[in-house]
C-alpha atoms as a PDB file:
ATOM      1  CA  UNK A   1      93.225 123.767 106.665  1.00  0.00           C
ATOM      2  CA  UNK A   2      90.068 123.416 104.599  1.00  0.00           C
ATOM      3  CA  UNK A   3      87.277 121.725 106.371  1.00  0.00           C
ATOM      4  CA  UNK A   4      84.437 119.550 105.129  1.00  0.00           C
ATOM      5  CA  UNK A   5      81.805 117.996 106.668  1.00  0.00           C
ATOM      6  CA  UNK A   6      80.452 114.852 107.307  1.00  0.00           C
ATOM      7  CA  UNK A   7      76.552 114.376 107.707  1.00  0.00           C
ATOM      8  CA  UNK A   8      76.172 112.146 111.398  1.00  0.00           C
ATOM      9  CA  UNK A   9      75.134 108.508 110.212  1.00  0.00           C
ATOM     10  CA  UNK A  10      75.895 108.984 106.837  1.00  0.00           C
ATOM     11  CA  UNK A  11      79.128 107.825 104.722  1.00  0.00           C
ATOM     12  CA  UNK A  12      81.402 110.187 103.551  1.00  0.00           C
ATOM     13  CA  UNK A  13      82.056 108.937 100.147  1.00  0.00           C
ATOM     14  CA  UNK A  14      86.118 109.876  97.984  1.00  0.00           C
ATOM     15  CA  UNK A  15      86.040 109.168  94.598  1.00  0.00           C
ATOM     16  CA  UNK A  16      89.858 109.415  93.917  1.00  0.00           C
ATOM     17  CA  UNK A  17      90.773 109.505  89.995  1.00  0.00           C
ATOM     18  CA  UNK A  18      93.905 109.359  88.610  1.00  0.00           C
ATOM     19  CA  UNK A  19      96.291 110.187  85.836  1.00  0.00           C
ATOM     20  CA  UNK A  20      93.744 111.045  83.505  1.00  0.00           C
ATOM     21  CA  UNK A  21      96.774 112.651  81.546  1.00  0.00           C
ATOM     22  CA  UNK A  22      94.905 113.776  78.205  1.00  0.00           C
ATOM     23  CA  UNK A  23      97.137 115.854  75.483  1.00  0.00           C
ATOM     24  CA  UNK A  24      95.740 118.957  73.832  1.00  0.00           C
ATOM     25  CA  UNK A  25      94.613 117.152  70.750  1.00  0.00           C
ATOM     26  CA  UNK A  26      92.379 114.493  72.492  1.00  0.00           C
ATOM     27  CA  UNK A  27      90.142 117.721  74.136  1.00  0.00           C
ATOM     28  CA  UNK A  28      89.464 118.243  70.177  1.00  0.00           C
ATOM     29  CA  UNK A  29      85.681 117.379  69.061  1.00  0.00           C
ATOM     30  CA  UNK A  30      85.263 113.563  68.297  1.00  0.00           C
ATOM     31  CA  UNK A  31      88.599 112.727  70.031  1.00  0.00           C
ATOM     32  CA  UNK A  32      87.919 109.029  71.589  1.00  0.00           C
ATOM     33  CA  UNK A  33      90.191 109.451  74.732  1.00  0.00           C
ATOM     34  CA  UNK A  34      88.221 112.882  75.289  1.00  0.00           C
ATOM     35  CA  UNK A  35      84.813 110.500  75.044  1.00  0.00           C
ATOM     36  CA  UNK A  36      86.242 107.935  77.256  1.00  0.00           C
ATOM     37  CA  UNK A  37      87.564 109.898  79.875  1.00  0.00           C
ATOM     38  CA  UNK A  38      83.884 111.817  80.209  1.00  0.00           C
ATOM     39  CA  UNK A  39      81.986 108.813  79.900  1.00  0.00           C
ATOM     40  CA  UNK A  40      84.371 107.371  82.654  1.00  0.00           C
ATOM     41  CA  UNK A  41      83.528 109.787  85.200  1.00  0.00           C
ATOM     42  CA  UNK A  42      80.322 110.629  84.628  1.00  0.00           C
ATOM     43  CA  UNK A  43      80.074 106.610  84.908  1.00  0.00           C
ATOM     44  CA  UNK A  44      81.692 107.065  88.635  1.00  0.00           C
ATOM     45  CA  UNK A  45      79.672 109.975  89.970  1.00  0.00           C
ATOM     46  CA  UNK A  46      76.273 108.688  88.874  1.00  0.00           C
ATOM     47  CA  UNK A  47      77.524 105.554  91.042  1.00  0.00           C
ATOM     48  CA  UNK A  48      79.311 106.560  93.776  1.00  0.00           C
ATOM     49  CA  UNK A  49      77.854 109.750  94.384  1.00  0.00           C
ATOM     50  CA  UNK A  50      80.895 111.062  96.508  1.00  0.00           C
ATOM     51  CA  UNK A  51      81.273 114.052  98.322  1.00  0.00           C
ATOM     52  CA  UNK A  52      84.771 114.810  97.488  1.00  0.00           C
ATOM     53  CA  UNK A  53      86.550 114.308  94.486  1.00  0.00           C
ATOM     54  CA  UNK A  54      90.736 113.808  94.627  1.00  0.00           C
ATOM     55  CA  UNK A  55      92.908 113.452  91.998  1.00  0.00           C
ATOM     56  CA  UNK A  56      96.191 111.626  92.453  1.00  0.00           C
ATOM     57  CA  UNK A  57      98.219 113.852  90.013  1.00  0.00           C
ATOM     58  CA  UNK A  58      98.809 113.766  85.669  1.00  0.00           C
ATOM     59  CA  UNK A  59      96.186 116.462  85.377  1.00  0.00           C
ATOM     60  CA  UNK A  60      97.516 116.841  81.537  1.00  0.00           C
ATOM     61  CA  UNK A  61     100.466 115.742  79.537  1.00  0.00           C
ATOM     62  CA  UNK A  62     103.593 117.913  79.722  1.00  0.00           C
ATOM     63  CA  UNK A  63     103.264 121.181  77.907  1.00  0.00           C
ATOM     64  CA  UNK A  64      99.450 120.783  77.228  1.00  0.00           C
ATOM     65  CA  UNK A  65      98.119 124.028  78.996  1.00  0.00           C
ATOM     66  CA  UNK A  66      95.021 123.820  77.111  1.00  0.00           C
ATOM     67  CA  UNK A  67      94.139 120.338  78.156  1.00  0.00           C
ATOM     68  CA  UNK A  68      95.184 121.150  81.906  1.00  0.00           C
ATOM     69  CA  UNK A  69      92.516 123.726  81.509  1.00  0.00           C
ATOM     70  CA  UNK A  70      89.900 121.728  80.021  1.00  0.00           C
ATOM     71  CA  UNK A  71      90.251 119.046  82.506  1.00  0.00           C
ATOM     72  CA  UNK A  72      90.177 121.567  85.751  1.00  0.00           C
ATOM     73  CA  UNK A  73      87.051 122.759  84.178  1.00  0.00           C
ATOM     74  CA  UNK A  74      85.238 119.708  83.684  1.00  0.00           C
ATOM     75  CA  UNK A  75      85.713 118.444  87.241  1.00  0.00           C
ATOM     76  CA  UNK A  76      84.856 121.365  88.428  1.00  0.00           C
ATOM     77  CA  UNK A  77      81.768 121.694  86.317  1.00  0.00           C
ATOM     78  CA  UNK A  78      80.140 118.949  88.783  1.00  0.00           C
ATOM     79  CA  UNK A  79      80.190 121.583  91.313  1.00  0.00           C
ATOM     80  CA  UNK A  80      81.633 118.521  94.373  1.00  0.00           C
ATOM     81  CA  UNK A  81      84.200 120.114  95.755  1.00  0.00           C
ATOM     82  CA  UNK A  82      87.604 118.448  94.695  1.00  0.00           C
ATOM     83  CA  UNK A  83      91.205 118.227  95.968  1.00  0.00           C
ATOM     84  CA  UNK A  84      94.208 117.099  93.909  1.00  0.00           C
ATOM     85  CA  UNK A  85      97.711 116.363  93.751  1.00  0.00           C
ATOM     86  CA  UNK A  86     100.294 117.416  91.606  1.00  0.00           C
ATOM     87  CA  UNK A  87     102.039 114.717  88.950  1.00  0.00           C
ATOM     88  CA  UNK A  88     105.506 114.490  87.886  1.00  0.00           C
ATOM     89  CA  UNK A  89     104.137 115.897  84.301  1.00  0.00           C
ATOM     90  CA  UNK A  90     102.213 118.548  86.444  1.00  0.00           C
ATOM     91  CA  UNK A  91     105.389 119.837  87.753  1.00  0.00           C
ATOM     92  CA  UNK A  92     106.796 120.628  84.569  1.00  0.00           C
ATOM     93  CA  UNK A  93     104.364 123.352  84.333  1.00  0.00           C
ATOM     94  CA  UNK A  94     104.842 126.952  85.598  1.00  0.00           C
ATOM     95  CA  UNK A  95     103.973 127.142  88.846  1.00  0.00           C
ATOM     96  CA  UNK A  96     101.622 130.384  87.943  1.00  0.00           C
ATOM     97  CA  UNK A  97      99.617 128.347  85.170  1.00  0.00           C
ATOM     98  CA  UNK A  98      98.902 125.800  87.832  1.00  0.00           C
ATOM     99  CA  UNK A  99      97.786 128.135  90.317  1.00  0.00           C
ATOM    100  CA  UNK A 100      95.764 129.739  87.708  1.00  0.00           C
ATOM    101  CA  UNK A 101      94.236 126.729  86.615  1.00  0.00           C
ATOM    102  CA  UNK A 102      93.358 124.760  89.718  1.00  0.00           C
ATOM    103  CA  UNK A 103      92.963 127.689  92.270  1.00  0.00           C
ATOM    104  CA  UNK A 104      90.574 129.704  89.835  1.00  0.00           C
ATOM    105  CA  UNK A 105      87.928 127.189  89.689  1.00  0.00           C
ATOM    106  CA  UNK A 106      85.074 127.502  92.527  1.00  0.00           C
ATOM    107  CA  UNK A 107      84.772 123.834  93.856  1.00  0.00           C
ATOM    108  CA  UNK A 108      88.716 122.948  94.354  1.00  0.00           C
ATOM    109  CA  UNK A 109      90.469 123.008  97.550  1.00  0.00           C
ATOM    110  CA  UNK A 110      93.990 122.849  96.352  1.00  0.00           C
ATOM    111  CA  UNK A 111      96.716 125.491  98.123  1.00  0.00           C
ATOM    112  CA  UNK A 112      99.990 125.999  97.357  1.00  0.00           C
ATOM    113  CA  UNK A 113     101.236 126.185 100.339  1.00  0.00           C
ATOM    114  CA  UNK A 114     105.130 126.444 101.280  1.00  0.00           C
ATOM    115  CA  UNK A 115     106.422 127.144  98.033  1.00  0.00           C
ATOM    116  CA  UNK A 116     109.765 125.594  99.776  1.00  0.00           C
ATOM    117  CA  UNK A 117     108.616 122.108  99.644  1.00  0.00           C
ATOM    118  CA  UNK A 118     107.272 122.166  96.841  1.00  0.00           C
ATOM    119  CA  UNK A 119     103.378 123.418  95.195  1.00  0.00           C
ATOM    120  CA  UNK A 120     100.279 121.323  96.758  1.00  0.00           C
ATOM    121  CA  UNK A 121     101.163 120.776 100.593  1.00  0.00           C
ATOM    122  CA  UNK A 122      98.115 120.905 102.248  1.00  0.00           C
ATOM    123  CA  UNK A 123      95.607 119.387 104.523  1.00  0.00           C
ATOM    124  CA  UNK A 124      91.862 119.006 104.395  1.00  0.00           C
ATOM    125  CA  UNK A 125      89.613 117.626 107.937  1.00  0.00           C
ATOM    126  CA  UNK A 126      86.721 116.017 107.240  1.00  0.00           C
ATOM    127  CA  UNK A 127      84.634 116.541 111.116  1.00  0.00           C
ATOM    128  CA  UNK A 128      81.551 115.098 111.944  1.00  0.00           C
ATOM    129  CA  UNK A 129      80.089 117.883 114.222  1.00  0.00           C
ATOM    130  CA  UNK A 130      82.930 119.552 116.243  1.00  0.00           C
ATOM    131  CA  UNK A 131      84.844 116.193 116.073  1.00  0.00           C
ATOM    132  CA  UNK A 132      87.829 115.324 113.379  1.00  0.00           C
ATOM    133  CA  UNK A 133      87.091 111.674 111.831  1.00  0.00           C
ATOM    134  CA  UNK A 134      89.587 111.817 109.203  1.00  0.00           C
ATOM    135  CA  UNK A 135      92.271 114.210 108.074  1.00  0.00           C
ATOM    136  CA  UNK A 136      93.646 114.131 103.944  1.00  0.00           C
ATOM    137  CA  UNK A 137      97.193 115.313 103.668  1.00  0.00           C
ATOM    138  CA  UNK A 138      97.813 116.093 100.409  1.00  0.00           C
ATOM    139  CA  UNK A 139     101.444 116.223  99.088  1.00  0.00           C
ATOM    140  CA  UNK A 140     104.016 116.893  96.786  1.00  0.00           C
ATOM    141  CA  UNK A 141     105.947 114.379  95.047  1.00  0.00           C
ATOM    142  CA  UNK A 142     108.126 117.142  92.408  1.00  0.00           C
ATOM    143  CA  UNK A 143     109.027 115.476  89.487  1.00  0.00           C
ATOM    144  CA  UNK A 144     112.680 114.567  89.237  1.00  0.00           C
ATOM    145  CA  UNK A 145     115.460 114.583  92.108  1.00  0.00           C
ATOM    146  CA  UNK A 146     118.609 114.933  90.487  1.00  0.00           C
ATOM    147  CA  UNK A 147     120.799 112.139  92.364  1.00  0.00           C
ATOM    148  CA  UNK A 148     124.180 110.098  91.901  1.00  0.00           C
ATOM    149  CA  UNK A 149     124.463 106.260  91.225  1.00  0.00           C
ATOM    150  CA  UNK A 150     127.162 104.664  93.358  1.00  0.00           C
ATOM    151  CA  UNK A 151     129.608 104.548  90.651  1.00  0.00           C
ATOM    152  CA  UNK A 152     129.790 108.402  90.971  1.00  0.00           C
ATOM    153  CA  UNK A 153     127.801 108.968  87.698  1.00  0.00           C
ATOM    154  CA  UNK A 154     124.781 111.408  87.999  1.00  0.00           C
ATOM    155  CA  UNK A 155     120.714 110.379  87.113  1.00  0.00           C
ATOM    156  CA  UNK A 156     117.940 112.130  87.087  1.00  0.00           C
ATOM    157  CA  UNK A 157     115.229 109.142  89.839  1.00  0.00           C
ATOM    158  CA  UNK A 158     111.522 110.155  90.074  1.00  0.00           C
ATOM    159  CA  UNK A 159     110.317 112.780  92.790  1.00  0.00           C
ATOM    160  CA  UNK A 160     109.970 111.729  96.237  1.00  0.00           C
ATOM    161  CA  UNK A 161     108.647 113.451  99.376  1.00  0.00           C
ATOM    162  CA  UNK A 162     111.668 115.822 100.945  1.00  0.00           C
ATOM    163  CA  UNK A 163     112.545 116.223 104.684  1.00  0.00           C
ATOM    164  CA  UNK A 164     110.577 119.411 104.809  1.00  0.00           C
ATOM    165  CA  UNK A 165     107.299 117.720 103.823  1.00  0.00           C
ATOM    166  CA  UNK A 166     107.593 115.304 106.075  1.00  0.00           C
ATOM    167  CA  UNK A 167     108.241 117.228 109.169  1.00  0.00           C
ATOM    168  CA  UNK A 168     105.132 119.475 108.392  1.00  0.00           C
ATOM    169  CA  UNK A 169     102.871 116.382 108.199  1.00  0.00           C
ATOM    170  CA  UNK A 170     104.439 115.164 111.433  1.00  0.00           C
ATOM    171  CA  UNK A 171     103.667 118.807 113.031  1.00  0.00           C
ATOM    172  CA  UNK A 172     100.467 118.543 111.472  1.00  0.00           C
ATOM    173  CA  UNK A 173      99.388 115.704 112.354  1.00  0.00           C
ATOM    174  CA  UNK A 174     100.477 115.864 116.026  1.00  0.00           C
ATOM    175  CA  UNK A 175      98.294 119.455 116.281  1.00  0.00           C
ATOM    176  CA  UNK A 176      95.026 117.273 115.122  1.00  0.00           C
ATOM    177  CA  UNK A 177      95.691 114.303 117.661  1.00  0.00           C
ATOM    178  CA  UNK A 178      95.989 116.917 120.374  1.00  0.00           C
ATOM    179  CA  UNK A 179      92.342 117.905 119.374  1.00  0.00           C
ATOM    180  CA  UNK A 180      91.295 114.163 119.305  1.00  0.00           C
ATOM    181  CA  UNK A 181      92.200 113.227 115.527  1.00  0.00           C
ATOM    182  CA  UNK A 182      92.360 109.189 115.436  1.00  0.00           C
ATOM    183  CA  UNK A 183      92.438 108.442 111.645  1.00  0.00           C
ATOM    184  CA  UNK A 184      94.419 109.851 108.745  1.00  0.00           C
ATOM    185  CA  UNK A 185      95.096 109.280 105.107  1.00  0.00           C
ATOM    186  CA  UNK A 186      98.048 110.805 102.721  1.00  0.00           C
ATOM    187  CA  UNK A 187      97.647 111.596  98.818  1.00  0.00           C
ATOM    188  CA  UNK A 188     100.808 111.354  96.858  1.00  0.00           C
ATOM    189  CA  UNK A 189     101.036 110.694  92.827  1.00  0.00           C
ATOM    190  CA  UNK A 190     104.442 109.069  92.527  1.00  0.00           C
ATOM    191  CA  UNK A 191     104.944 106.363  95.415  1.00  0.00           C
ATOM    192  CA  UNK A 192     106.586 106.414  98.273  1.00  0.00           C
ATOM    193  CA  UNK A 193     110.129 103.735  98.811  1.00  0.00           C
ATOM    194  CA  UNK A 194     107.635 101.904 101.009  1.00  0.00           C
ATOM    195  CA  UNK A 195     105.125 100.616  98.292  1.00  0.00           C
ATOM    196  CA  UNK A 196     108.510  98.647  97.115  1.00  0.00           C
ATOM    197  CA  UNK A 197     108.724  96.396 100.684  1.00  0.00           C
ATOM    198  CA  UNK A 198     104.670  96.120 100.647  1.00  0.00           C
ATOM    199  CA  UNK A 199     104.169  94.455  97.087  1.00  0.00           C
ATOM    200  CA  UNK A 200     107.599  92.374  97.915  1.00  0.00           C
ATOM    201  CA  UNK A 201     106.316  91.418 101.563  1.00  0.00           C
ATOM    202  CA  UNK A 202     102.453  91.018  99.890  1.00  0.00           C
ATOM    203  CA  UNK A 203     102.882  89.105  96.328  1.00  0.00           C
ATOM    204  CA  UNK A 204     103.035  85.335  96.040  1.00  0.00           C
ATOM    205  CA  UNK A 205     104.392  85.184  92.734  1.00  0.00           C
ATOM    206  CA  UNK A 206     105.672  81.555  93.144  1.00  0.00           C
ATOM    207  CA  UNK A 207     101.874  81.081  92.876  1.00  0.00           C
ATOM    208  CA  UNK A 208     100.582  83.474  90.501  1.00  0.00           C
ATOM    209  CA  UNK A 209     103.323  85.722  88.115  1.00  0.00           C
ATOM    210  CA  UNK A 210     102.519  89.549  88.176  1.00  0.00           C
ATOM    211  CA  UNK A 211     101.609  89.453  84.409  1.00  0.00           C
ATOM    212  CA  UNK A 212      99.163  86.408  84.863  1.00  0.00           C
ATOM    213  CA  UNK A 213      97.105  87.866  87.282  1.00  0.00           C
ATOM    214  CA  UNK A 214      94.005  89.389  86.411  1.00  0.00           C
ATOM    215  CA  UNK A 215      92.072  91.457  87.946  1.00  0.00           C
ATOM    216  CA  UNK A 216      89.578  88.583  89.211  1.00  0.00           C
ATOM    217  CA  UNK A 217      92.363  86.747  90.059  1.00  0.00           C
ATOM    218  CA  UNK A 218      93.518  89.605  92.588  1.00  0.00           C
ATOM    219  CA  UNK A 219      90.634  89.505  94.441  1.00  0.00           C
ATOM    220  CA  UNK A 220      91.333  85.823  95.720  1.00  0.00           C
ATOM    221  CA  UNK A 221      94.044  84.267  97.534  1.00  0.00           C
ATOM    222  CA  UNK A 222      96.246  82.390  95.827  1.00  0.00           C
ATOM    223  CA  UNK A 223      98.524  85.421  94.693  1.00  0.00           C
ATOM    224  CA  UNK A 224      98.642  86.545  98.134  1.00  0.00           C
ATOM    225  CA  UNK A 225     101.506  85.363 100.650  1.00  0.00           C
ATOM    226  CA  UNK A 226     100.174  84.364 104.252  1.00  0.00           C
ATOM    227  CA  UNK A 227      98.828  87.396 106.257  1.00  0.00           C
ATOM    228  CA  UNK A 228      97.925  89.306 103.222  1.00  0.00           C
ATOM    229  CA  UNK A 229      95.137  87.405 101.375  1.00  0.00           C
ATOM    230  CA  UNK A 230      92.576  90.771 102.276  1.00  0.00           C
ATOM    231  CA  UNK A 231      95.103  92.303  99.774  1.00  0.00           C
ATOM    232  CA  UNK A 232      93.723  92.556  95.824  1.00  0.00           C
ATOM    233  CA  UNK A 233      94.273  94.203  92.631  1.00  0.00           C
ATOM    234  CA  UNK A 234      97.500  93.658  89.918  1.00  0.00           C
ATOM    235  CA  UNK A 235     101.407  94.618  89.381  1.00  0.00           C
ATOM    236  CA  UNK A 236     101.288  94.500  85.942  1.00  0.00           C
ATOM    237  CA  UNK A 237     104.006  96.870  86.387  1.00  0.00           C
ATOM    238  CA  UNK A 238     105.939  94.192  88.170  1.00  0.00           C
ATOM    239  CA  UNK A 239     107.869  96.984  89.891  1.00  0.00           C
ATOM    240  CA  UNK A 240     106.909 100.576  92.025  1.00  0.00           C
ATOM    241  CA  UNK A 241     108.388 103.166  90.227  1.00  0.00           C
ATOM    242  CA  UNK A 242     109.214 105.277  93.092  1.00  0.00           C
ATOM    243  CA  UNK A 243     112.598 107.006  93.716  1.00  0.00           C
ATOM    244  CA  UNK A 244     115.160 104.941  94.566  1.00  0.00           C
ATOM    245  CA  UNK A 245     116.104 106.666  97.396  1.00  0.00           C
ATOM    246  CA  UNK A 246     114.374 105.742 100.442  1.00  0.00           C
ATOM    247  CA  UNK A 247     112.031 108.740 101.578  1.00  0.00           C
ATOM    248  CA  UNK A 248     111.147 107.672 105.093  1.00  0.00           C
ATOM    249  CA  UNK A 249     107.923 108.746 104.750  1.00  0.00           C
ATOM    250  CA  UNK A 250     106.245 105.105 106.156  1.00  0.00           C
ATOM    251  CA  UNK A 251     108.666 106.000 109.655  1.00  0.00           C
ATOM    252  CA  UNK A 252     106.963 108.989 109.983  1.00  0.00           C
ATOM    253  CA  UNK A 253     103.376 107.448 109.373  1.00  0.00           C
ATOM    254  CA  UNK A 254     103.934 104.711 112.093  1.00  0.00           C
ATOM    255  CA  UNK A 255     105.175 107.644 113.740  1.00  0.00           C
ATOM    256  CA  UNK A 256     101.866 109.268 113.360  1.00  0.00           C
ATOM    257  CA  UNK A 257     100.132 106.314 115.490  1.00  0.00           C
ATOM    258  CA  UNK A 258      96.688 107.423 112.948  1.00  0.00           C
ATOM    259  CA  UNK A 259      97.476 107.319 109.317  1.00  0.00           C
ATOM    260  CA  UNK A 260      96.655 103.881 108.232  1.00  0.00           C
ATOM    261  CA  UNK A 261      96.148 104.852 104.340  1.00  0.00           C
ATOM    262  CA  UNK A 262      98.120 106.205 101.538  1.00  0.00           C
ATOM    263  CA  UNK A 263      96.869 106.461  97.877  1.00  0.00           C
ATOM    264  CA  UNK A 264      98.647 106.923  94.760  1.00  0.00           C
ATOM    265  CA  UNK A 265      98.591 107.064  91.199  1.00  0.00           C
ATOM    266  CA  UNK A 266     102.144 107.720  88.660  1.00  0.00           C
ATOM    267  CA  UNK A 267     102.099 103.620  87.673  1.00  0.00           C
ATOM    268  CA  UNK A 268      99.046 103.229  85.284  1.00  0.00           C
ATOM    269  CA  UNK A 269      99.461  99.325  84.696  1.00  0.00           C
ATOM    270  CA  UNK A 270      99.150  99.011  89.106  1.00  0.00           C
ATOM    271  CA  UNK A 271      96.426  99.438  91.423  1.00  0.00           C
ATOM    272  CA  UNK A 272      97.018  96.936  94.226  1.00  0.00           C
ATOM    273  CA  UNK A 273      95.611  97.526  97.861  1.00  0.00           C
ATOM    274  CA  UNK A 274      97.902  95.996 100.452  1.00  0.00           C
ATOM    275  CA  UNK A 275      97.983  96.279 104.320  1.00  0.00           C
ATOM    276  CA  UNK A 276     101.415  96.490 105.123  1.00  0.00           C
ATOM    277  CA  UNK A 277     102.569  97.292 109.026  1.00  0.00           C
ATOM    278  CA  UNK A 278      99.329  98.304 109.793  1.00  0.00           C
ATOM    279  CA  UNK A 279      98.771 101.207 106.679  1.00  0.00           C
ATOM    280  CA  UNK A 280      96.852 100.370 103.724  1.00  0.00           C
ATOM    281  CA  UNK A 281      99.060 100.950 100.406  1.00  0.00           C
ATOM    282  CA  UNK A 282      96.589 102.062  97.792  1.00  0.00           C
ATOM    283  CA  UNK A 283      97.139 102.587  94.022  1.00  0.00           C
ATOM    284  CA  UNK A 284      94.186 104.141  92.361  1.00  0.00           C
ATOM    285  CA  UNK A 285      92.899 102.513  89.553  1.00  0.00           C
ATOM    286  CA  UNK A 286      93.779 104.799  86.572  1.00  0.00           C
ATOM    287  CA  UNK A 287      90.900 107.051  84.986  1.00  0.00           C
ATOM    288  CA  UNK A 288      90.710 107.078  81.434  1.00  0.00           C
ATOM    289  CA  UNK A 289      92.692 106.566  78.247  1.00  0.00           C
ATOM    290  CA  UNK A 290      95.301 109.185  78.598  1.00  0.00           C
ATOM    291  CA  UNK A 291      98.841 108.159  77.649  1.00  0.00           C
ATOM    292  CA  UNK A 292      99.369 104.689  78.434  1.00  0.00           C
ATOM    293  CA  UNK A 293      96.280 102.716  79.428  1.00  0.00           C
ATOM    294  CA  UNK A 294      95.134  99.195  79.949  1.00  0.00           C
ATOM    295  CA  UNK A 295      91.357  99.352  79.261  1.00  0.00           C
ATOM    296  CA  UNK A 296      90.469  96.536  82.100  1.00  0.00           C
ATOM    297  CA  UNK A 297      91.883  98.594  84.855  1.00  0.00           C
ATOM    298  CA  UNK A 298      90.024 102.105  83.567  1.00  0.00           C
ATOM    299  CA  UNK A 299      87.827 103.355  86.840  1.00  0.00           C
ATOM    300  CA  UNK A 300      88.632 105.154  89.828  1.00  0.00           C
ATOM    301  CA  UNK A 301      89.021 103.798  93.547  1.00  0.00           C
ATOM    302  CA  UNK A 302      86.635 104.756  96.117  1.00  0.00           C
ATOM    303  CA  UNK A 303      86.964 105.203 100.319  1.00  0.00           C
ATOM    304  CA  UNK A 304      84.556 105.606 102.423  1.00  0.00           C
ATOM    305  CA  UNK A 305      84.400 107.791 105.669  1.00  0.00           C
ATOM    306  CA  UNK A 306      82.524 106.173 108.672  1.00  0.00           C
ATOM    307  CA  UNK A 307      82.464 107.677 112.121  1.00  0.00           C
ATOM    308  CA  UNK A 308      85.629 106.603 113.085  1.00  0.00           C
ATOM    309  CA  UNK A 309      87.561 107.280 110.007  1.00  0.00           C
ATOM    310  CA  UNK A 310      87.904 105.484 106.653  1.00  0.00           C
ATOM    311  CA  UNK A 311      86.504 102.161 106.818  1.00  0.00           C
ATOM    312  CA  UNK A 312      86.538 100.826 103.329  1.00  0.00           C
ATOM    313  CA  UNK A 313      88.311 100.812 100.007  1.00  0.00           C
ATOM    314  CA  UNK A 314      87.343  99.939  96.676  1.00  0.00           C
ATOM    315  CA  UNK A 315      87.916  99.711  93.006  1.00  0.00           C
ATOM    316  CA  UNK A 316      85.133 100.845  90.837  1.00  0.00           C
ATOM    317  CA  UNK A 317      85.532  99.581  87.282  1.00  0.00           C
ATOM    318  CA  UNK A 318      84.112 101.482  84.449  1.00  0.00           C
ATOM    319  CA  UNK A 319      83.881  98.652  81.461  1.00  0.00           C
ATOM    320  CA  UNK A 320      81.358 100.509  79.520  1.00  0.00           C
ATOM    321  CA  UNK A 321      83.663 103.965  78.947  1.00  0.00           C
ATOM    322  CA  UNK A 322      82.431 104.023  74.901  1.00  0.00           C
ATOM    323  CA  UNK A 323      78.592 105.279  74.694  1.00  0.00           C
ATOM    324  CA  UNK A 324      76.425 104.427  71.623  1.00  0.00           C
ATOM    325  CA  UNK A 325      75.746 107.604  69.459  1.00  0.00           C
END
């Protein structure tokens, strides 16, 4: 387990990015998604100044080695260290280019671990002196499961985390509360089941559709049903696009007793926070122009890492992503 530490009376600032998802052609001189995407996160680190950088998974398109390359290289060229997750289009890579990319470059923290469940199981503790305040499990959500509609006929649903996975964060996480853990947080790219019941339980759409929300809008109440109006951010989705199979993953987070966040990417058009049975269900706002994009929701989402744990999430929206030459 990698550790990191946290400077006493001082924030611990994660600038989580995600599905920047650039091809190999827009790393080519004078590509405008290559301009956008730099200008977005040089836009974030001047602002935020974090001291970690995570990535909720879509490091390239599919088949794009050189732009998986390019992009490990200019995150890792701001010499913060940096953690990711792997994306459905991720895990259609070979295994040894990923390694090769991500694990070569000086600043990232990302380990394979048990090839068995999967390729980026792993754990980072952030400690303020010889104390724990918050522990990152980073995790594997494959890309697709094969699996069998109830008429018998088979499909191929999005990834989801596997029994394996979850026992090892439940092991994990047990060994850190023995050694006086109280706060946790768990990095996915494609949802869990359990971001379906939140935006369900969450959304007032009687009041306010999904598509006529905006993103000022999400910041009030009236989308909000009673008990949620701290929630904000849009569906534009209007769905999760998690597997259909229900992973259990939010059992074994109440489990847990300490992980009350859970951050990911996978849906580009979504980036609602909602506090659902007592765990904050966070899409990060998407980074960049990569594949589809919806240029008002372009930014990355911030939390910040008191004494105690993580004690707030934002949205930071980068509006000005094209710079004057």
């Amino acid at each position: 387990m990698t550790i990191l530490n946290k400077q006493p009376n001082k924030d611990f600032i994660i600038l989580n990015l995600s599905d920047p998802q650039l091809n190999n052609e827009d790393w080519e001189d004078k590509s405008l998604n290559k301009d956008i995407l730099i200008n977005t996160v040089n836009t974030l680190i001047k602002r935020v100044s974090p001291d970690l950088i995570t990535v909720t998974g879509d490091l390239a398109e599919f088949n794009c080695i050189q732009s998986l390359y390019n992009f490990t290289e200019f995150i890792d060229s701001f010499n913060i260290p940096w953690a990711c997750v792997l994306g459905n289009h991720d895990n259609e890579f070979d295994t040894s280019v990923l390694l090769d990319a991500i694990c070569t470059k000086k600043n990232s923290l990302f380990e394979q671990g048990d090839p068995n469940m999967g390729c980026g199981n792993y754990a980072i503790a952030i400690k303020e002196a010889e104390t724990v305040v918050t522990a990152l499990f980073m995790m594997d959500t494959h890309d697709n499961i094969p699996g069998t509609k109830p008429n018998g006929e088979p499909f191929m649903p999005w990834g989801r985390l596997i029994p394996s996975q979850i026992e090892w964060y439940s092991n994990t996480v047990n060994e850190l509360k023995q050694k006086g853990c109280l706060d946790a947080a768990v990095f996915v790219h494609i949802p869990i089941y359990a971001y379906r019941e939140a935006m369900k339980s969450a959304y007032n759409t009687n009041q306010k559709p999904f598509l006529s929300t905006t993103v000022e809008d999400s910041y009030g109440t009236e989308c909000w049903n009673e008990g949620y109006e701290d929630s904000f951010g849009v569906c534009w989705n209007e769905w999760v696009d998690s597997s259909e199979t229900d992973d259990k993953m939010l059992d074994a987070m109440l489990d847990s007793g300490i992980t009350k966040h859970i951050v990911c990417g996978h849906d580009h058009d979504n980036n609602f926070v909602i506090k659902h049975k007592g765990v904050k269900f966070i899409y990060s706002t998407k980074t960049g122009a990569g594949h589809a994009w919806y240029p008002p929701l372009n930014g990355g989402t911030v939390l910040t890492v008191g004494k105690n744990g993580i004690t707030n999430v934002k949205h930071e929206y980068v509006k000005d992503y094209i710079k004057e030459k």
